[in-house]
C-alpha atoms as a PDB file:
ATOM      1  CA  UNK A   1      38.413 -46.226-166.741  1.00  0.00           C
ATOM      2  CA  UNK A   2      35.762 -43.901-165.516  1.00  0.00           C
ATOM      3  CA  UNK A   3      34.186 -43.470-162.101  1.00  0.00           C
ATOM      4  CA  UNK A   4      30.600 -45.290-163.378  1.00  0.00           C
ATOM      5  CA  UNK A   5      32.488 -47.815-164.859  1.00  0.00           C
ATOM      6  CA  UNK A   6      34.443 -48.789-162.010  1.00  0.00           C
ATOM      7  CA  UNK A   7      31.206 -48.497-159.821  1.00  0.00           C
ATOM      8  CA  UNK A   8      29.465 -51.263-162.248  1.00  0.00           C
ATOM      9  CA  UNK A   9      32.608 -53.129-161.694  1.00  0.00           C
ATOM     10  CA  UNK A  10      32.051 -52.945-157.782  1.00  0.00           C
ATOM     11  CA  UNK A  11      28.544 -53.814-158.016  1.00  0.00           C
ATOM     12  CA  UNK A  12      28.900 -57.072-160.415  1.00  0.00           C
ATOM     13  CA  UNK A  13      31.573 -58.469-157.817  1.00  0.00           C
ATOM     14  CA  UNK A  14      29.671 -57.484-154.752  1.00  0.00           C
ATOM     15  CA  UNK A  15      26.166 -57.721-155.610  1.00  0.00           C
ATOM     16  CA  UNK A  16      26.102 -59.832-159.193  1.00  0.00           C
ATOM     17  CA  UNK A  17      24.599 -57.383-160.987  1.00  0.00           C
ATOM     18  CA  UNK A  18      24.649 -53.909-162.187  1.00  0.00           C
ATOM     19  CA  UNK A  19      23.102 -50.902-164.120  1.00  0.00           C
ATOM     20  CA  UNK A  20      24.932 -49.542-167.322  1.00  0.00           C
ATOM     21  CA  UNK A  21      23.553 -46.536-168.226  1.00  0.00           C
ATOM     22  CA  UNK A  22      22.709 -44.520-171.449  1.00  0.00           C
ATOM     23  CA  UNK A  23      24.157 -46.805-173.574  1.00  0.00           C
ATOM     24  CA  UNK A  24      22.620 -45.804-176.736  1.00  0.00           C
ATOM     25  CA  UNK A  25      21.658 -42.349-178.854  1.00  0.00           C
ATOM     26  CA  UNK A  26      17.936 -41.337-179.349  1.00  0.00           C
ATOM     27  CA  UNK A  27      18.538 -42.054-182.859  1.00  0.00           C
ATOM     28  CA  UNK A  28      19.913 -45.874-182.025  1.00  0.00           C
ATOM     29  CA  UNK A  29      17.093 -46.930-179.827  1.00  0.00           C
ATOM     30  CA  UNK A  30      14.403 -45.390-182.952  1.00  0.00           C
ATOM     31  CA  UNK A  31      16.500 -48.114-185.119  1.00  0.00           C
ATOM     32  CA  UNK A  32      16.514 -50.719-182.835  1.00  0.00           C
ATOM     33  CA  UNK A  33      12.858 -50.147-181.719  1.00  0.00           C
ATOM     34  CA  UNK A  34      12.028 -50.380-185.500  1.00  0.00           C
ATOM     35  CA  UNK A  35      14.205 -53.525-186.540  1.00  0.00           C
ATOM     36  CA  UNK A  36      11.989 -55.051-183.732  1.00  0.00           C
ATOM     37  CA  UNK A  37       9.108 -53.837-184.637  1.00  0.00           C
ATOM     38  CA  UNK A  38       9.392 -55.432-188.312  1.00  0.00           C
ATOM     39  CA  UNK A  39      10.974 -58.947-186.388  1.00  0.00           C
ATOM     40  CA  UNK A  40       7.410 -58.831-184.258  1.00  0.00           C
ATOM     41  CA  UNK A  41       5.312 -58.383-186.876  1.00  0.00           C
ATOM     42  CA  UNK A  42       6.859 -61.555-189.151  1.00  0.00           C
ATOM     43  CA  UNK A  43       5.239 -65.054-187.734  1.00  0.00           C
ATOM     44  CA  UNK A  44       7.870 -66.598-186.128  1.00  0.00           C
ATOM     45  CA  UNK A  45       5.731 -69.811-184.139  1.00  0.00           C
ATOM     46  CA  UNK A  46       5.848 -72.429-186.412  1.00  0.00           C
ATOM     47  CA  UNK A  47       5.888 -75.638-184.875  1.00  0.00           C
ATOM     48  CA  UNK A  48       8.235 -78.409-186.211  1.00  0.00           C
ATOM     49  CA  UNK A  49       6.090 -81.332-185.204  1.00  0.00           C
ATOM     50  CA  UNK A  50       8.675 -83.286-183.024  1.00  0.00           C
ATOM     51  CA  UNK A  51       8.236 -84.060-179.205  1.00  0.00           C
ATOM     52  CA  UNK A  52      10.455 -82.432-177.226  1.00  0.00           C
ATOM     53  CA  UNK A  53      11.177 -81.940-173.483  1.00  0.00           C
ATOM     54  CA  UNK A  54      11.245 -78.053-174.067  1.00  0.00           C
ATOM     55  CA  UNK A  55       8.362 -76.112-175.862  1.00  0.00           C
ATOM     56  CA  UNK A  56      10.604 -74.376-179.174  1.00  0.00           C
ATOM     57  CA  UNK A  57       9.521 -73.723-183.024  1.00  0.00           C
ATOM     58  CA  UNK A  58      12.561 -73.749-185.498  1.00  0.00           C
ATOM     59  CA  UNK A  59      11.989 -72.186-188.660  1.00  0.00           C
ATOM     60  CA  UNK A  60      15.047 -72.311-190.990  1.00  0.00           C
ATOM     61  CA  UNK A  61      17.560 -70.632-189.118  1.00  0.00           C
ATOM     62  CA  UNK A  62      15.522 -69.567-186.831  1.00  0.00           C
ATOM     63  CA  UNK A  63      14.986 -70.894-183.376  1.00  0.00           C
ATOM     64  CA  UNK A  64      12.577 -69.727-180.630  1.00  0.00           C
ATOM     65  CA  UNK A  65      12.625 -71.295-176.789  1.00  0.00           C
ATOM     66  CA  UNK A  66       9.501 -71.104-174.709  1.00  0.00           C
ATOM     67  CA  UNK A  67      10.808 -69.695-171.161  1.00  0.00           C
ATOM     68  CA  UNK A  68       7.372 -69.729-169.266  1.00  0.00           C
ATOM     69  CA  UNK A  69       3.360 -69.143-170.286  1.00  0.00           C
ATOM     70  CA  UNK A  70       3.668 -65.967-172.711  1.00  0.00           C
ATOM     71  CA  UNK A  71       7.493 -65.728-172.383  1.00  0.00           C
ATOM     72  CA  UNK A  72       9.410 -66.488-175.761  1.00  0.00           C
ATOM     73  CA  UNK A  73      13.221 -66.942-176.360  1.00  0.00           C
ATOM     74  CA  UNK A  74      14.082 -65.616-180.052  1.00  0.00           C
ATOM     75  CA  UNK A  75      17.643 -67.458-179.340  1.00  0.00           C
ATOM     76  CA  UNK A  76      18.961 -67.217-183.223  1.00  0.00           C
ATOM     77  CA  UNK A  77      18.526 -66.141-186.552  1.00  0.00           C
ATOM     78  CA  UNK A  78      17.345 -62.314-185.653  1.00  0.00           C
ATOM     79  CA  UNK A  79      20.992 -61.034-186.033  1.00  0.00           C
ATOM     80  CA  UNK A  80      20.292 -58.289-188.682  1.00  0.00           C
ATOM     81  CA  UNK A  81      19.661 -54.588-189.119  1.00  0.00           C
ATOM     82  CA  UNK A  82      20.416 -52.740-185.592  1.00  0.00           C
ATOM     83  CA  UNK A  83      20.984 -56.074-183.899  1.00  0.00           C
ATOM     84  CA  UNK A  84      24.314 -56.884-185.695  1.00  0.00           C
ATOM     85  CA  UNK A  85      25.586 -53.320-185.710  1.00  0.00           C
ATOM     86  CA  UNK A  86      28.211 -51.925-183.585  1.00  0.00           C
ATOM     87  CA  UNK A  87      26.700 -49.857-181.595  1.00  0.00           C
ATOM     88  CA  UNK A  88      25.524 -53.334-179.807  1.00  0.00           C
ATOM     89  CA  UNK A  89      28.248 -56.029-180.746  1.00  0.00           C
ATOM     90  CA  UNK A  90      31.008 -53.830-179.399  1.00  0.00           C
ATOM     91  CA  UNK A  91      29.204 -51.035-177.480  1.00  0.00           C
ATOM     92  CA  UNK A  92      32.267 -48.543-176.322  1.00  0.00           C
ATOM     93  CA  UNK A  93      30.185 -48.047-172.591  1.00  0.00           C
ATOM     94  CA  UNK A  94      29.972 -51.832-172.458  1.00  0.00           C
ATOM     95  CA  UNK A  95      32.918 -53.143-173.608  1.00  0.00           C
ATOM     96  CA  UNK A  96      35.573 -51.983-171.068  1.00  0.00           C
ATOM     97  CA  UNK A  97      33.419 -53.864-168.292  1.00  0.00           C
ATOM     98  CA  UNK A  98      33.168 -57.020-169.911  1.00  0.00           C
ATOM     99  CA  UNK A  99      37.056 -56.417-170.642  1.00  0.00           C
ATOM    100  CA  UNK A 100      37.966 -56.096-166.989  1.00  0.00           C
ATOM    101  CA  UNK A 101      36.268 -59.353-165.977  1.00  0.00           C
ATOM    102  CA  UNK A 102      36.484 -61.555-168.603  1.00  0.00           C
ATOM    103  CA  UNK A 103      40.120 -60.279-169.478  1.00  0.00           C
ATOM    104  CA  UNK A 104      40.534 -62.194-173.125  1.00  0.00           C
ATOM    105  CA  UNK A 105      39.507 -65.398-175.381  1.00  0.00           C
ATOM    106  CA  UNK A 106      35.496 -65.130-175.210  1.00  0.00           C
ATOM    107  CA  UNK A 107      33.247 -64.155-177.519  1.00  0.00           C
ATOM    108  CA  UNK A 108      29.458 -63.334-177.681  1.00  0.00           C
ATOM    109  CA  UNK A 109      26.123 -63.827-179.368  1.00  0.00           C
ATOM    110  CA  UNK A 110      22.596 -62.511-179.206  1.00  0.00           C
ATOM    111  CA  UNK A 111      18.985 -63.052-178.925  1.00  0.00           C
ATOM    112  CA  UNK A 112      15.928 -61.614-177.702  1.00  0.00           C
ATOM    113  CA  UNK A 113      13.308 -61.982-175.080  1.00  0.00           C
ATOM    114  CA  UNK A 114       9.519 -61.467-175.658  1.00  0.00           C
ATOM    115  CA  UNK A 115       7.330 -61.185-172.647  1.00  0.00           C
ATOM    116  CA  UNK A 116       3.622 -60.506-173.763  1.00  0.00           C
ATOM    117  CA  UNK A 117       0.708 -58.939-171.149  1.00  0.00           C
ATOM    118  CA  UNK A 118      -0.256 -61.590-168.810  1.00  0.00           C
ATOM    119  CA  UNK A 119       3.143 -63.456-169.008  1.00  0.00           C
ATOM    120  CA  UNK A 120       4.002 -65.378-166.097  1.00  0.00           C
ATOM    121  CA  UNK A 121       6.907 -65.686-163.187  1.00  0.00           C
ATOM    122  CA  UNK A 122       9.779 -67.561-164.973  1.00  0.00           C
ATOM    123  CA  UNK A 123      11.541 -69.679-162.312  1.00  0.00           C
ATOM    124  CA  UNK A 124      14.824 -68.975-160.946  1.00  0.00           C
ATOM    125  CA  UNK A 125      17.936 -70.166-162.666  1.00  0.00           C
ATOM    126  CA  UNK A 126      21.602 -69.236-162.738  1.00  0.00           C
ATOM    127  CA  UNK A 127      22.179 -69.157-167.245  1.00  0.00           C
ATOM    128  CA  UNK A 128      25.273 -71.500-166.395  1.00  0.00           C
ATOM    129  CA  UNK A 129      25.706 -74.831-166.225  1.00  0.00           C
ATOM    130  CA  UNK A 130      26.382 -76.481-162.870  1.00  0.00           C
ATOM    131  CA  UNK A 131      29.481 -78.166-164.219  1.00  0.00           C
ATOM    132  CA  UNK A 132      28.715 -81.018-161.895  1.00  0.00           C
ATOM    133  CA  UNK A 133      27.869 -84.494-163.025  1.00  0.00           C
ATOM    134  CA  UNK A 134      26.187 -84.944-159.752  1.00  0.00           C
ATOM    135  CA  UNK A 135      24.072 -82.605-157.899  1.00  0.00           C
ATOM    136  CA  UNK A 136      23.374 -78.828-158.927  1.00  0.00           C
ATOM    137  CA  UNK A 137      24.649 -77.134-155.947  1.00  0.00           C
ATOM    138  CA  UNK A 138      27.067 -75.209-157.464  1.00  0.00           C
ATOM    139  CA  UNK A 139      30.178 -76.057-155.514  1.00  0.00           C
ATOM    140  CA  UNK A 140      32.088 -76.689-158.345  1.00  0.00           C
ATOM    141  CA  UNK A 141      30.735 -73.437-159.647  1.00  0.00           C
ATOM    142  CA  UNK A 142      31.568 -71.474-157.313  1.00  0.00           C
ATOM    143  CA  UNK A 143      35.553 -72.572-157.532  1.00  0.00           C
ATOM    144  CA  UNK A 144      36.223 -71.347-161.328  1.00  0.00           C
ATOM    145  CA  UNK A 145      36.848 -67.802-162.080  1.00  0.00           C
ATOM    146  CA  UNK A 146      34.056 -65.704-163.699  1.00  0.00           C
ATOM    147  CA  UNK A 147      33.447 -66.932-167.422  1.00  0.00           C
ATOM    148  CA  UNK A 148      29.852 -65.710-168.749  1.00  0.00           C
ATOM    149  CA  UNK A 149      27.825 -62.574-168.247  1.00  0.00           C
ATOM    150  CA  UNK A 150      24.284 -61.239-169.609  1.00  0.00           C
ATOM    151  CA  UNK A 151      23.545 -58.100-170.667  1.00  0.00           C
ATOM    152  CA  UNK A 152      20.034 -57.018-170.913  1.00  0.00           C
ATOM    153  CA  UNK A 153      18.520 -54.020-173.523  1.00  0.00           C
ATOM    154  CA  UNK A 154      15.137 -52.589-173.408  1.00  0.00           C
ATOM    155  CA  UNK A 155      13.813 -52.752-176.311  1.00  0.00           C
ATOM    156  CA  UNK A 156      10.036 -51.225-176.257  1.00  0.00           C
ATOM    157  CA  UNK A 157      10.298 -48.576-173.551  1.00  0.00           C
ATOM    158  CA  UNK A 158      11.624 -49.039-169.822  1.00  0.00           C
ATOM    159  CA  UNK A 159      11.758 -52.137-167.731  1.00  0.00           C
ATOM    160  CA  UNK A 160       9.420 -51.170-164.863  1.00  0.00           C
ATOM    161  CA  UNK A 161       7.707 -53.263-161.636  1.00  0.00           C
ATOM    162  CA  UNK A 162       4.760 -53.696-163.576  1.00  0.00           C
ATOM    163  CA  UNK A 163       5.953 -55.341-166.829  1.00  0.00           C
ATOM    164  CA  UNK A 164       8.914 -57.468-165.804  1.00  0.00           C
ATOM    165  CA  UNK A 165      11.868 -56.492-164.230  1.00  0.00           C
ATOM    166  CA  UNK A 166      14.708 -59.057-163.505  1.00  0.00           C
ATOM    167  CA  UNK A 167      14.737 -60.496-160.358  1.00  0.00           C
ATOM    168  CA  UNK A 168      17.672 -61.395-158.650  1.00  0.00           C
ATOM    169  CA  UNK A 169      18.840 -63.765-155.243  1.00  0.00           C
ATOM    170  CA  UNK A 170      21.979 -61.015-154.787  1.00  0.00           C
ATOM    171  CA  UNK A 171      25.240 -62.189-154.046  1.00  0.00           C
ATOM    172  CA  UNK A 172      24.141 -65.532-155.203  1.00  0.00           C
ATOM    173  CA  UNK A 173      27.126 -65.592-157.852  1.00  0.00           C
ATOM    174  CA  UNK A 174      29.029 -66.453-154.634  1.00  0.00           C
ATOM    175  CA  UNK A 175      27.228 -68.812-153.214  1.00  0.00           C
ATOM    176  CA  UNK A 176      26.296 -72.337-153.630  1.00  0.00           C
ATOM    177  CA  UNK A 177      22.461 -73.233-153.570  1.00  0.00           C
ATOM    178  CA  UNK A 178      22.235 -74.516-150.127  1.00  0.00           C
ATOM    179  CA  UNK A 179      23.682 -71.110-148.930  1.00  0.00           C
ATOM    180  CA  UNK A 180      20.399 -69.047-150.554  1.00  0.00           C
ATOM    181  CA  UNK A 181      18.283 -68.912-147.328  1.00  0.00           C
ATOM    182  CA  UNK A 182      20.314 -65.502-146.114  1.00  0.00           C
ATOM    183  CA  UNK A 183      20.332 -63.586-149.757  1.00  0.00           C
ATOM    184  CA  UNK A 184      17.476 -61.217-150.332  1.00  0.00           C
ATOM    185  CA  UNK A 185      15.611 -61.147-153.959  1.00  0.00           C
ATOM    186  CA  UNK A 186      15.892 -57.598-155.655  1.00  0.00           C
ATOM    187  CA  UNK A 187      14.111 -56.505-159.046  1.00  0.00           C
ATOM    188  CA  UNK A 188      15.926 -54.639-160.786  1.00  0.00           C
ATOM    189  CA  UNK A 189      14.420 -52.057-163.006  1.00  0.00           C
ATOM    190  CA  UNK A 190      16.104 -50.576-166.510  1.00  0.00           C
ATOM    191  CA  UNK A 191      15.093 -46.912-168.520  1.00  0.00           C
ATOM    192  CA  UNK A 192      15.351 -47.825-172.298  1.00  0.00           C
ATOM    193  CA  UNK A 193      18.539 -46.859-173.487  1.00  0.00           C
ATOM    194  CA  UNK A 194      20.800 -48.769-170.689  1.00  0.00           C
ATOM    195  CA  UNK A 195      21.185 -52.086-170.171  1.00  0.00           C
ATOM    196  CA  UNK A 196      21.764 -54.751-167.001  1.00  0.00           C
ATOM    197  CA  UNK A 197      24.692 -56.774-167.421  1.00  0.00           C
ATOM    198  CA  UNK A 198      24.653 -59.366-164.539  1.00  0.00           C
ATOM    199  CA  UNK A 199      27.326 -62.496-163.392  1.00  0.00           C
ATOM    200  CA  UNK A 200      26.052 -65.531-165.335  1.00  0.00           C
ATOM    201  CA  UNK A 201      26.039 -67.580-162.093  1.00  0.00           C
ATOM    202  CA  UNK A 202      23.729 -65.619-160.324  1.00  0.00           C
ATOM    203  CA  UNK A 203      20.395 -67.208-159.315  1.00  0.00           C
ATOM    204  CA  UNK A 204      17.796 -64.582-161.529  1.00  0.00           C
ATOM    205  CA  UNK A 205      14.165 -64.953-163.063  1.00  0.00           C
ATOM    206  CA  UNK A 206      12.213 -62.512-165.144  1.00  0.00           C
ATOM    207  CA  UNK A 207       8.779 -61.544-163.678  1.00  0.00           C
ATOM    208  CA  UNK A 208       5.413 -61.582-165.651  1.00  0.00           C
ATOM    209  CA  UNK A 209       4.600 -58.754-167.562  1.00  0.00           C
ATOM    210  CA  UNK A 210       1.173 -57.864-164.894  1.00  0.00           C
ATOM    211  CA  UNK A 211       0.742 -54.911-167.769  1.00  0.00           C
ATOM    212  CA  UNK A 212      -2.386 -54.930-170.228  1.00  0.00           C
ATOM    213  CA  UNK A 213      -0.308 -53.370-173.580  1.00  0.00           C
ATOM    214  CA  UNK A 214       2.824 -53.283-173.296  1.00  0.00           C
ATOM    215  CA  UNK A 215       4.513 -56.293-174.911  1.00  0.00           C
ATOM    216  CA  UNK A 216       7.809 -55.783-173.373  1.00  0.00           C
ATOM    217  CA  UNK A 217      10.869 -57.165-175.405  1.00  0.00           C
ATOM    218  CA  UNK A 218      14.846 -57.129-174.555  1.00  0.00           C
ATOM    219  CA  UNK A 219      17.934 -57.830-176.495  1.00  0.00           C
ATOM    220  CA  UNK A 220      20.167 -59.746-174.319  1.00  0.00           C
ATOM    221  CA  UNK A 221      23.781 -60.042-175.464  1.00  0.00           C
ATOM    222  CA  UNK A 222      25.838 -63.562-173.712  1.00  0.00           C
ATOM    223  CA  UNK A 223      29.265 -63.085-173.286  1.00  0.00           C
ATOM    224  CA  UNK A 224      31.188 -66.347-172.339  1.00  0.00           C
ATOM    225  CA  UNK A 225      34.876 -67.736-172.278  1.00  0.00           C
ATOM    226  CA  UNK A 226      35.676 -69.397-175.410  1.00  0.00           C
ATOM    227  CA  UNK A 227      36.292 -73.002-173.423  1.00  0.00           C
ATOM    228  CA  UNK A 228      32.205 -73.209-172.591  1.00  0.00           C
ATOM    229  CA  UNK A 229      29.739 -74.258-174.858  1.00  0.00           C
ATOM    230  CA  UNK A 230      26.679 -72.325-174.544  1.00  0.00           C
ATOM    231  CA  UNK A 231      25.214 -73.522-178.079  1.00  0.00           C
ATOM    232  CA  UNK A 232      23.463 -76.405-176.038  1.00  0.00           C
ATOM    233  CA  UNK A 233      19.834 -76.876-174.881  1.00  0.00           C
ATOM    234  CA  UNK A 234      18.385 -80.174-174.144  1.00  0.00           C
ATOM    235  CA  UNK A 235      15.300 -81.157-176.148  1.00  0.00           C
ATOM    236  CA  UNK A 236      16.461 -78.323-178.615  1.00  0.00           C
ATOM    237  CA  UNK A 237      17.244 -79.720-182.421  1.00  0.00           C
ATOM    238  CA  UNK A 238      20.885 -78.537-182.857  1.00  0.00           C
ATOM    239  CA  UNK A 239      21.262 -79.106-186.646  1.00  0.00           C
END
């Protein structure tokens, strides 16, 4: 294993989260910047009609989460072109991390997220469940081994301060919810071409794109143990 990837290895135990860099060629990132660019230019909002306790349009099989004013979830049916090619199912930089911490039997899937100019704050979340039927403090969390981590692709250009970065409550993979008050919030920034994988149980948010252009879009890739069902989302039609 090489130096960098044993130092992204450090960093997702220590601090949650971690930089993976130059993940892709110049000639990958023109494919995947025009697979998107065909994907944005298709109308994908079209309202189903049903009330729902979360803001999505499904479109044959095609569903789309609202995560916050100007903030859009394209959570399936955009697997195609560059998006269901190797060089991001089973990148050879990526891979080897994921290896090391999820060791075997998990699997992945991917989506994208949208965040237009003038987007807002999302609010801070850990992607997990709480896998408590009481409370959300995490405590039962907190006693499982790792079992889910996000990766995070630029799509459009780099991630910068001004269009979105992630923000992150570090070391908060370790830590149950009423133990937040002594972990700092980081945003993490990301040049196109490398990614941020982070620990599923981390607390996060993405911050509004404050740019006036630049409709900033990221793949994410999930990558869970086979046991938990991700596939769920409350208010969300699963057929």
């Amino acid at each position: 294993m090489s130096s960098d990837h044993q130092q992204n290895i450090i960093d997702l135990k220590e601090k949650g989260h971690t930089i993976v860099n130059d993940l892709f060629s110049p000639v990958e990132i023109k494919k995947m910047q025009s697979d998107y660019a065909e994907i944005r230019l298709t109308p994908q909002t079209t309202q189903n009609g049903d009330v729902t306790t979360s803001q999505y349009w499904k479109k044959n099989d095609k569903v789309i989460l609202q995560a916050g004013v100007g903030r859009y979830d394209l959570w399936r049916g955009f697997n195609t072109g560059f998006f269901a090619s190797s060089a991001l199912v089973d990148n050879p930089k990526l891979e080897p991390i994921l290896k090391h911490c999820l060791v075997d039997n998990y699997g992945s899937y991917r989506g994208m997220i949208l965040s237009d100019p003038g987007s807002s704050d999302q609010y801070f979340h850990r992607d997990t469940d709480p896998l408590e039927n009481v409370g959300s403090k995490g405590k039962a969390l907190m006693a499982v081994d790792d079992f889910y981590f996000t990766c995070l692709i630029p799509v459009t250009g780099d991630v910068t301060p001004e269009n979105g970065p992630t923000e992150f409550l570090e070391g908060s993979h370790r830590h149950c919810s009423d133990e937040f008050e002594s972990l700092k919030e980081v945003q993490v920034c990301c040049p196109l071409g490398s990614a941020v994988v982070f620990n599923g149980k981390i607390n996060h948010r993405g911050k509004g794109n404050r740019s006036e252009k630049d409709d900033r879009a990221v793949v994410y890739t999930v990558y869970h143990k086979e046991w938990y069902n991700d596939q769920f989302r409350k208010g969300v039609d699963q057929t």
